[in-house]
Protein backbone atom coordinates (compact mmCIF):
# COMPACT_ATOMS: atom_id res chain seq x y z
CA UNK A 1 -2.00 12.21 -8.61
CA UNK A 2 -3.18 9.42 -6.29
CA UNK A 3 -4.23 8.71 -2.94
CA UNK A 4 -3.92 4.95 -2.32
CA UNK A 5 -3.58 2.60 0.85
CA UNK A 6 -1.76 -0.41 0.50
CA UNK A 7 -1.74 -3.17 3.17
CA UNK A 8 1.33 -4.68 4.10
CA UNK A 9 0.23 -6.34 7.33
CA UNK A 10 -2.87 -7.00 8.64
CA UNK A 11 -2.80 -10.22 10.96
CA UNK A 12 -2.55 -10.14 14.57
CA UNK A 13 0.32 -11.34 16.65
CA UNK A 14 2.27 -13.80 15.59
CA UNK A 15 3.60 -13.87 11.86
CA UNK A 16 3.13 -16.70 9.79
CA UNK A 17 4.16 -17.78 6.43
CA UNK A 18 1.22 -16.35 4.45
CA UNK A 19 0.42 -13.51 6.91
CA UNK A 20 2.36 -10.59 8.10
CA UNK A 21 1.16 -8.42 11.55
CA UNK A 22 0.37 -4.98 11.00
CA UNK A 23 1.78 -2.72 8.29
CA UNK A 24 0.11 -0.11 5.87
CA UNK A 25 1.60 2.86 3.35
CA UNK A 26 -0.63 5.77 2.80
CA UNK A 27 0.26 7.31 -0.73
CA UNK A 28 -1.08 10.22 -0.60
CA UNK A 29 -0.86 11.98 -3.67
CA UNK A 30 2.63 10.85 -3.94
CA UNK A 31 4.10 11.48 -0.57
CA UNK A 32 3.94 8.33 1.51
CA UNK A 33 3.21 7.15 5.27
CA UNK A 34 4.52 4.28 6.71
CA UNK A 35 1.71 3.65 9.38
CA UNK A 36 2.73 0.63 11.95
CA UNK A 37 5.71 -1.17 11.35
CA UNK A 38 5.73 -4.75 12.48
CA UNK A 39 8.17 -7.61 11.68
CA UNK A 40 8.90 -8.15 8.11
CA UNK A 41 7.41 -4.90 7.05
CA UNK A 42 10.98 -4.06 4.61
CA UNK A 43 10.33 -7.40 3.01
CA UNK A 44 6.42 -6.20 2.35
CA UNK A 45 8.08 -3.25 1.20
CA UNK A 46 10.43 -4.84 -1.36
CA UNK A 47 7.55 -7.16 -2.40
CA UNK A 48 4.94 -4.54 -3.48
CA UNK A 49 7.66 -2.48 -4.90
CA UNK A 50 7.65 0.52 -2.80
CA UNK A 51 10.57 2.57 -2.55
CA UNK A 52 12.58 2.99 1.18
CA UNK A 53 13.66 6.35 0.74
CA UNK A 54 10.10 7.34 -0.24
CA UNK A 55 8.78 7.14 2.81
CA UNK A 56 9.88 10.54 5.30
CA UNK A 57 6.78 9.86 8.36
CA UNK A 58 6.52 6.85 10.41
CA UNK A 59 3.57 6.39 12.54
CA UNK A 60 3.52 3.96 15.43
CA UNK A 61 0.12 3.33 17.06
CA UNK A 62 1.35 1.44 20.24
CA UNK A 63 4.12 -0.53 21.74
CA UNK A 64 3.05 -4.18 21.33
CA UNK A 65 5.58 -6.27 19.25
CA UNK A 66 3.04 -6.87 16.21
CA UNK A 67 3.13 -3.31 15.61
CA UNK A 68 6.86 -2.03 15.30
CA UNK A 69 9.03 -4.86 15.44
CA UNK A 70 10.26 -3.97 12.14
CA UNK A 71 10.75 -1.00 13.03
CA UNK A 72 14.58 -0.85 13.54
CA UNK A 73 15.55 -3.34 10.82
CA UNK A 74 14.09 -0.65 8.49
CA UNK A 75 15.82 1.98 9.87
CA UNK A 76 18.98 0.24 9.62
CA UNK A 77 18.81 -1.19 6.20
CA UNK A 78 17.89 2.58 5.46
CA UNK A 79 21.22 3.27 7.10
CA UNK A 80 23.01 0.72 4.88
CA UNK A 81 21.38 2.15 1.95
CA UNK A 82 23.26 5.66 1.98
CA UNK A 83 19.73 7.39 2.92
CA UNK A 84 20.71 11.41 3.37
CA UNK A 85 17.11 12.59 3.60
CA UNK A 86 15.57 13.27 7.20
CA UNK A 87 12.96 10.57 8.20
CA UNK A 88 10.32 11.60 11.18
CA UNK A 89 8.89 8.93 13.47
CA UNK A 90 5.78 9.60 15.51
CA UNK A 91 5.01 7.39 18.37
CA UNK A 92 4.92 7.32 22.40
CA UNK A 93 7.89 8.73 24.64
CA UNK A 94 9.30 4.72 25.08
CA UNK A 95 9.93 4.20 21.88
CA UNK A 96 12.87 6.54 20.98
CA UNK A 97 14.48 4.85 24.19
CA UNK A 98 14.31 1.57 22.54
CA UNK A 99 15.47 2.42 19.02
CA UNK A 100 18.47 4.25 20.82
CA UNK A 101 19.61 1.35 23.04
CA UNK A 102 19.30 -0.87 19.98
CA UNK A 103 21.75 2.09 17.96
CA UNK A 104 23.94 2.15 20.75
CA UNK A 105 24.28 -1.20 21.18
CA UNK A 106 25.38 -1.61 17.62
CA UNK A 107 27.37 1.32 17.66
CA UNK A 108 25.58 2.36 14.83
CA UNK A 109 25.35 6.02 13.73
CA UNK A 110 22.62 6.87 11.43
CA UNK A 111 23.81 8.53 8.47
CA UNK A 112 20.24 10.72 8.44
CA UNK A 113 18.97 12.94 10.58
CA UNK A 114 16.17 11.04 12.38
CA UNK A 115 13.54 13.22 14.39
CA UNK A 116 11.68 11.71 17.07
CA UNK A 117 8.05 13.17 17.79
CA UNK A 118 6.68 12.21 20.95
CA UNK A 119 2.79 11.32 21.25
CA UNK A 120 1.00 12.27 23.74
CA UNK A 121 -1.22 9.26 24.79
CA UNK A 122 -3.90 11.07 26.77
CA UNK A 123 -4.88 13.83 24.29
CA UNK A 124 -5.79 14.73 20.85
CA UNK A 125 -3.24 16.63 18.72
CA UNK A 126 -2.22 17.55 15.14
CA UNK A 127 1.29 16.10 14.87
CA UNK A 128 2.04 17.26 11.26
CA UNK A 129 -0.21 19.83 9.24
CA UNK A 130 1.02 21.51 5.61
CA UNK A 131 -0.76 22.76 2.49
CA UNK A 132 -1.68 19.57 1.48
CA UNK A 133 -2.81 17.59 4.35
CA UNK A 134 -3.47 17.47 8.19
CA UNK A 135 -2.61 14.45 10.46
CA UNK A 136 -3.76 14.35 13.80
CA UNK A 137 -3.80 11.38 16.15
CA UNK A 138 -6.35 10.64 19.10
CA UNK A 139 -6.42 8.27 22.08
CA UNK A 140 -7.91 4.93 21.83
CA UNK A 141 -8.59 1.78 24.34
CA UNK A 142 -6.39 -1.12 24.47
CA UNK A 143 -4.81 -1.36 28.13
CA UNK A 144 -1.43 0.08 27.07
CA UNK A 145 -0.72 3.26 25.64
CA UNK A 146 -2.12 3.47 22.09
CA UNK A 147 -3.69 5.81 19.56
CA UNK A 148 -5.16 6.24 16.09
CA UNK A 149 -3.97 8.51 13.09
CA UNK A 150 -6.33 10.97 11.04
CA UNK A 151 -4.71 11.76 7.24
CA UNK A 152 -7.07 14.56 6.05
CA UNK A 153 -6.19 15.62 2.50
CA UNK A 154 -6.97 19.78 2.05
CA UNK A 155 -9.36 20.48 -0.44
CA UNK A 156 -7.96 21.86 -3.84
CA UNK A 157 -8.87 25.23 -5.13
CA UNK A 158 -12.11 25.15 -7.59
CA UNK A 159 -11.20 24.88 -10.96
CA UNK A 160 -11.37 27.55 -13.29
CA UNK A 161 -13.55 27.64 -16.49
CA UNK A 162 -11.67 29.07 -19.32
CA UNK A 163 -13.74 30.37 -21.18
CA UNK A 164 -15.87 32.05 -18.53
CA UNK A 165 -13.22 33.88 -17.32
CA UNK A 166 -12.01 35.44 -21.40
CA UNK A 167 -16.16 35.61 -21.71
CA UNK A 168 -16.49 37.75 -18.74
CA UNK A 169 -12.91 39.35 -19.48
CA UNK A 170 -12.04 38.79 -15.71
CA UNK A 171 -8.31 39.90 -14.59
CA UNK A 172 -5.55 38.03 -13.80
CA UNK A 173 -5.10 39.35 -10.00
CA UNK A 174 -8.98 38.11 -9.24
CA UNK A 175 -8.40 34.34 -10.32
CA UNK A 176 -6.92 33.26 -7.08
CA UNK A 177 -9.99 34.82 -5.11
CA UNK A 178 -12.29 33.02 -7.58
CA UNK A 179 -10.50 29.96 -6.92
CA UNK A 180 -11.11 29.92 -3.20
CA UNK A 181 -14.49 30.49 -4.41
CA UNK A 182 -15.28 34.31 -4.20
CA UNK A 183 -17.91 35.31 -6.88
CA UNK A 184 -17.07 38.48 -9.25
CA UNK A 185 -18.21 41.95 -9.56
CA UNK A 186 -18.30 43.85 -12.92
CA UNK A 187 -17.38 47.34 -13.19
CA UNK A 188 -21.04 47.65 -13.55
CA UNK A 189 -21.85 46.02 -10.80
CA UNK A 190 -23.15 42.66 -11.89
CA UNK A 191 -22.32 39.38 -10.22
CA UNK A 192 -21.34 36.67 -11.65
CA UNK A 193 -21.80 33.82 -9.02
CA UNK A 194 -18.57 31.17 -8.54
CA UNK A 195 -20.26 28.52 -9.62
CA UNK A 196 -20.49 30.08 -13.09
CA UNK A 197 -16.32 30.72 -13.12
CA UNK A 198 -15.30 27.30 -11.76
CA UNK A 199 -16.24 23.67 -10.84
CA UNK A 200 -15.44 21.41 -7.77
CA UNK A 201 -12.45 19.87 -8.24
CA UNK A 202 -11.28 16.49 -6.70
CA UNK A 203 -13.15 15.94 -3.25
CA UNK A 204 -10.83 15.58 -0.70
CA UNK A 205 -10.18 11.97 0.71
CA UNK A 206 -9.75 11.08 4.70
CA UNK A 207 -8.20 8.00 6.17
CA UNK A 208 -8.69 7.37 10.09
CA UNK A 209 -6.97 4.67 11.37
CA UNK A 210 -7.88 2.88 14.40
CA UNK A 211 -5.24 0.20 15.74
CA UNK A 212 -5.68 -1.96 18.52
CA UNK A 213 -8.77 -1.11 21.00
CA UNK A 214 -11.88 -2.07 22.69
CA UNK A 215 -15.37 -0.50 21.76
CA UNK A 216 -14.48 3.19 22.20
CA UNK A 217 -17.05 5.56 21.43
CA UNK A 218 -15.32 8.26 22.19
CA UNK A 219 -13.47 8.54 18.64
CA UNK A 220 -16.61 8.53 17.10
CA UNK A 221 -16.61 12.45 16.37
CA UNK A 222 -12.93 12.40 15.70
CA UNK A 223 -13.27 10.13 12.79
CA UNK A 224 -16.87 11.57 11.64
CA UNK A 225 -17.59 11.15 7.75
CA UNK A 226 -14.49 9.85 7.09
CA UNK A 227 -13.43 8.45 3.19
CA UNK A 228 -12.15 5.00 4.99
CA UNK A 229 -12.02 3.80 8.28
CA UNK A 230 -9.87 1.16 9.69
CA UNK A 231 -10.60 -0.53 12.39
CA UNK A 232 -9.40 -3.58 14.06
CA UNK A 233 -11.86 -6.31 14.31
CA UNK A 234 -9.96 -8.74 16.18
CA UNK A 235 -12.58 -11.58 17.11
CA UNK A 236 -15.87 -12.54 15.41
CA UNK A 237 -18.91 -11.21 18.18
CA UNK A 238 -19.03 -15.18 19.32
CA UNK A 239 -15.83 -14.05 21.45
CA UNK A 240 -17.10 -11.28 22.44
CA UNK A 241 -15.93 -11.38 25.85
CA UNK A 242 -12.52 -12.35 24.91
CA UNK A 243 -12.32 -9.18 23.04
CA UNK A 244 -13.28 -7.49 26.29
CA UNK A 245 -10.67 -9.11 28.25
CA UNK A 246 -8.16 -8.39 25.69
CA UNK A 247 -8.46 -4.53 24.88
CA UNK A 248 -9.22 -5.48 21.28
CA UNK A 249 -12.93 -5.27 19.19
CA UNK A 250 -15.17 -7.32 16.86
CA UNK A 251 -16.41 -7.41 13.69
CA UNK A 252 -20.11 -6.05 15.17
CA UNK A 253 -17.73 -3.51 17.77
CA UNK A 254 -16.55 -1.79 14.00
CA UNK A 255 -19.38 -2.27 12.31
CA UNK A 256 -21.00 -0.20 14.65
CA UNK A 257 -18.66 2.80 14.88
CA UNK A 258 -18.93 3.17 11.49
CA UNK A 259 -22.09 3.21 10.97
CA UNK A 260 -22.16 5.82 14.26
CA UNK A 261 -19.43 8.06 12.44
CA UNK A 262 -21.01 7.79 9.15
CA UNK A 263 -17.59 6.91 7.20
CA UNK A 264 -17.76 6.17 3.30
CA UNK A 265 -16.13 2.49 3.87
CA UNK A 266 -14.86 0.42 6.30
CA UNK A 267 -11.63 -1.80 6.57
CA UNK A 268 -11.19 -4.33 9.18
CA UNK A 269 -8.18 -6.31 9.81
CA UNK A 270 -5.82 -7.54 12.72
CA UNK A 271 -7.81 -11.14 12.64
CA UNK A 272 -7.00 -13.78 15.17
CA UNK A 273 -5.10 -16.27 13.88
CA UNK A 274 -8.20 -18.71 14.95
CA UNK A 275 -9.41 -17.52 11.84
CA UNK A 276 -9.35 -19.76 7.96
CA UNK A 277 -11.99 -17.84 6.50
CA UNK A 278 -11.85 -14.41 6.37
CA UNK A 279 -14.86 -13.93 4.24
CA UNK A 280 -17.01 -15.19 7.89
CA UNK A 281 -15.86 -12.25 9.23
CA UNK A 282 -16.62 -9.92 6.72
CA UNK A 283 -20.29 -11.25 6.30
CA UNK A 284 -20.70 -10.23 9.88
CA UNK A 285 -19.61 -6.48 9.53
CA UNK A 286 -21.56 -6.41 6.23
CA UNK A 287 -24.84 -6.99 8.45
CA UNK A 288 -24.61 -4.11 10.06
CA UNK A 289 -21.99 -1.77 8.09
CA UNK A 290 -22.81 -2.68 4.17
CA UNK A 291 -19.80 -0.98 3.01
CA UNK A 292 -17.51 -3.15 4.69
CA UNK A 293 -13.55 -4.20 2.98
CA UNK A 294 -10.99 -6.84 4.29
CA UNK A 295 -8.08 -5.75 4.98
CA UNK A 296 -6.34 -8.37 2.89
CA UNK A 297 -2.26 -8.38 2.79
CA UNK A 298 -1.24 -6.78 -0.55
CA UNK A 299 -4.34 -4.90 -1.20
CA UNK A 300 -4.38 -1.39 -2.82
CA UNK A 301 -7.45 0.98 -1.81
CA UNK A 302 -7.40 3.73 -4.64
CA UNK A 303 -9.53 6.58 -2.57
CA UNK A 304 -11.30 7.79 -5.98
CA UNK A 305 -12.43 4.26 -6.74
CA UNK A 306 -14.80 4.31 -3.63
């Protein structure tokens, strides 16, 4: 099974012919997560080969234009394609006004069911929590409403050892209690510690996306120890001010809240278009987050790779 990001997107603003604004696709472990969906994102789609009816839960961070413009040709060429499955779209209360007026004014009638899940802007909340994983999304600071998404895969049951369990002649009914890591007791009386019966299996990964937003430091605990981090790093710290002034961060602004939450990796993206060379701006992070990653257009993160 995998667990995979794949960036779609990653400029800010205004598209251009070699760089799309924001888009990513979680796969995780074969259930995917359309997270921001800017202009062009079903082309990105069709380019990396990824599947539209794939894809049931679509997150939108905030309501600027480089961040769900695509938004309603997607749903509309998922329309055209004969889609039956229900698709879920999680974003602020303004939102579901604009993709109706745009349905209405088409006279378009989905032929899905399409649930609408409103965000609340001001507080932290799980929006969608199962057996496999837990997303939750938090406030952040840009000047408009806007928030970040937490995908936090559930850790797997240990894995059994075979032979320890015909060795020890252990029953059937006490494997699922071993699995969740109880130890066992003989009829005699003996223990026989868990970590004798099974081994770890796959850790569990954790993705925290941060979209658009000044230096917050409140989302530091949210996104504590995380597998990957994204976080816009709009402007190289030379601009620093300008990233005040606009709601948005630099490369130093993630650096540091990574380093802060302790997260595995780092991705940065949404780059002014000021920008030729990406690589500057990765140097910078890298001097004070080593474990820094662009988030270059096209690029696949495979989660057990880091």
């Amino acid at each position: 099974m995998s667990y995979e990001l794949t960036i779609l997107g990653s400029s800010s603003a205004i598209p251009s012919l070699e760089k799309n604004p924001t888009a990513q696709l979680l796969n995780a472990n074969e259930r995917f997560f359309l997270i921001d969906c800017a202009e062009g994102t079903q082309i990105q789609l069709r380019k990396y080969k990824f599947k539209f009816h794939k894809i049931n839960r679509i997150f939108i961070s905030h309501l600027h234009g480089d961040h769900y413009f695509g938004l309603i040709g997607l749903l509309s060429s998922m329309h055209l394609l004969g889609r039956e499955k229900e698709l879920h779209i999680y974003a602020h209360a303004k939102l579901k006004q604009i993709i109706d007026v745009q349905l209405e004014a088409s006279n378009t009638e989905l032929c899905y069911p399409l649930f609408f899940h409103v965000i609340n802007p001001e507080t932290d909340e799980v929006l969608f929590e199962d057996k496999k994983i837990k997303i939750s999304t938090f406030p952040l600071n840009h000047g408009i409403d806007c928030n970040g998404f937490l995908f936090e895969e559930k850790k797997s049951p240990r894995k059994i050892i075979s032979e320890k369990i015909q060795e020890y002649n252990i029953p059937i009914e006490n494997l699922k209690s071993i699995k969740n890591g109880e130890h066992f007791i003989t009829e005699d009386g003996d223990v026989i510690l868990n970590n004798e019966l099974t081994i770890e299996n796959n850790k569990a990964s954790s993705y925290a996306y941060c979209s658009d937003t000044k230096y917050c430091e409140s989302i530091i605990e949210k996104i504590k120890g995380v597998s990957l981090l994204y976080h816009e790093a709009t402007f190289m710290n030379d601009r620093k001010n300008r990233a005040e002034e606009t709601n948005h961060s630099t490369t130093i602004d993630a650096a540091t809240i990574a380093k802060l939450a302790q997260v595995k990796h780092l991705l940065i993206g949404h780059f002014s278009q000021r920008y030729r060379d990406e690589s500057l701006l990765l140097e910078e992070s890298k001097r004070v987050f080593k474990n820094t990653l662009i988030a270059k257009q096209g690029r696949t993160i495979n989660f057990s790779d880091m």
